[in-house]
Every structure is written in C-alpha cells, then in structure tokens.
Protein backbone atom coordinates (compact mmCIF):
# COMPACT_ATOMS: atom_id res chain seq x y z
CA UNK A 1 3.47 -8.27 13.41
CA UNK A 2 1.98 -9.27 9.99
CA UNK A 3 3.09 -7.79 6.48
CA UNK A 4 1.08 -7.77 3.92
CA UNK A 5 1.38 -6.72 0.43
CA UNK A 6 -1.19 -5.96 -2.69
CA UNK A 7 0.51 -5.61 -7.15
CA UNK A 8 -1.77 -4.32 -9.28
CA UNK A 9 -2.75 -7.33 -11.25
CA UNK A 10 -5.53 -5.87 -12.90
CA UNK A 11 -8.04 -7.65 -10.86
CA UNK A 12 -8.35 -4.44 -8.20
CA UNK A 13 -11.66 -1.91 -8.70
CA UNK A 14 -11.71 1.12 -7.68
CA UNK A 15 -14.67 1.44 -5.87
CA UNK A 16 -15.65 5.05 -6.63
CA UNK A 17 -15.41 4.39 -10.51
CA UNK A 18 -15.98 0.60 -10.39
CA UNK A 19 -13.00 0.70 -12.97
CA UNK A 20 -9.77 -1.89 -12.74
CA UNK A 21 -6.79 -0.01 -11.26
CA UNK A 22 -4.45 0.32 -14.19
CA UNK A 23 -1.80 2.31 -12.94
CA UNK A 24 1.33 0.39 -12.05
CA UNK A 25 1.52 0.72 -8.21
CA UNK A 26 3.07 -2.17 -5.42
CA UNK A 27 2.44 -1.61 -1.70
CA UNK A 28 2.89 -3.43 1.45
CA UNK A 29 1.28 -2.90 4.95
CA UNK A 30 2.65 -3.44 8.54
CA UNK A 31 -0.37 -4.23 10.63
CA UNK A 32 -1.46 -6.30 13.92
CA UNK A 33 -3.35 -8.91 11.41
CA UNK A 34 -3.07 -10.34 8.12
CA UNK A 35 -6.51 -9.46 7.85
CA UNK A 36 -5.94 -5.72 8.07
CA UNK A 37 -2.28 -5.55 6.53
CA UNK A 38 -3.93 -7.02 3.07
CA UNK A 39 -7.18 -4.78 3.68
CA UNK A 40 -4.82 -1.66 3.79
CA UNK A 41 -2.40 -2.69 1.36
CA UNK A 42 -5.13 -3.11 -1.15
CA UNK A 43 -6.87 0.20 -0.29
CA UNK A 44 -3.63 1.90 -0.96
CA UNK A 45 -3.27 0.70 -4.65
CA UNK A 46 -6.72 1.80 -5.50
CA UNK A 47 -5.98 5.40 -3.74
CA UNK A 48 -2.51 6.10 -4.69
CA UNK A 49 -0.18 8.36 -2.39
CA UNK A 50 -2.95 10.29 -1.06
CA UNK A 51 -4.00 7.17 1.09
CA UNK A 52 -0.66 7.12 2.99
CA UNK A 53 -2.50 10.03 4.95
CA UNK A 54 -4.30 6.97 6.27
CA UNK A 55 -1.53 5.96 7.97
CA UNK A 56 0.17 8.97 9.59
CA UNK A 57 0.54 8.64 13.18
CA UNK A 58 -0.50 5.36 13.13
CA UNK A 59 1.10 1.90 14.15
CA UNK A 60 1.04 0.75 11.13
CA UNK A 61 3.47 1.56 8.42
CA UNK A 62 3.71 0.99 4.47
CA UNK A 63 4.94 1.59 1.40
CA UNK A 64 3.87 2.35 -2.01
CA UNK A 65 5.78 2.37 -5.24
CA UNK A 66 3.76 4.37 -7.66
CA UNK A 67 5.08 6.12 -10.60
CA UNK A 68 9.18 5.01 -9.83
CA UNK A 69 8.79 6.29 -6.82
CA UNK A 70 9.01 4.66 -3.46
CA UNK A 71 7.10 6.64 -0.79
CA UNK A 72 7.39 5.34 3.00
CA UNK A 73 4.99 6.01 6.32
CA UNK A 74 5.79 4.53 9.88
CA UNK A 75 7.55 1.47 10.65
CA UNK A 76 9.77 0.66 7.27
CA UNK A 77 12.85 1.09 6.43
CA UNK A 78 14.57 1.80 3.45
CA UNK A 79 17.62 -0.55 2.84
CA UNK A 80 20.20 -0.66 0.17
CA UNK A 81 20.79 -3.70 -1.36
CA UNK A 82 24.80 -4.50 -0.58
C-alpha cells in the first residue's frame, strides 16, 4: 500500500483551462503504486470534490481538504489528534 499526497503549490495546471490551480486544496491518495497514488492525488487538486466520484467503490481511498473542509472516500480514517 502506497500513499501519496499532492498541495497546491501553484505549479499544478488545470488541463481544461491550462490555468495554475489557485484554490487552496491538499489531498492524499491510497493506491497499489506510488505511481498511481501521486497521479490521483494530483488529479484531485485540479478537479476539486467532484473528482472523489473517481474513487467511489474503488480500492483506493483519499482525501481532500478544499475550502476548510475535509471530505473522505474509501480506506481513511478520520482521527482526532489526542
């Protein structure tokens, strides 16, 4: 199992626009590979919470922060910090 993770750092285009994703958004990727884990991970900053659809029913799970808010598909889990 490889995680993988993608912050904007203003050096992401979107591909549709061929603008630099400037909205503030962190996400990480469980995947088989590292290859696919930072392949995902990066696709979900550039499409926001409508590309954890991606991942439903999937292996795979992830997590995006966009906008304060932490949104969570598959294998994660949420933990409180003690």
């Amino acid at each position: 199992m490889i995680v993988g993770g993608s912050d904007t750092a203003l050096h992401i285009l979107d591909p549709r626009s061929g603008e630099l994703v400037r909205e503030p958004r962190w996400a990480a990727v469980v995947a088989d590979s590292a290859t696919e884990a930072e392949v995902l991970s990066t696709a979900l900053i550039v499409a926001g919470e409508p590309g954890l659809g991606w991942l439903m029913g999937a292996e795979q799970g992830a997590l995006l922060r966009q906008a304060g808010t932490i949104h969570r598909v598959g294998r994660f889990e949420l933990v409180e910090p003690a």
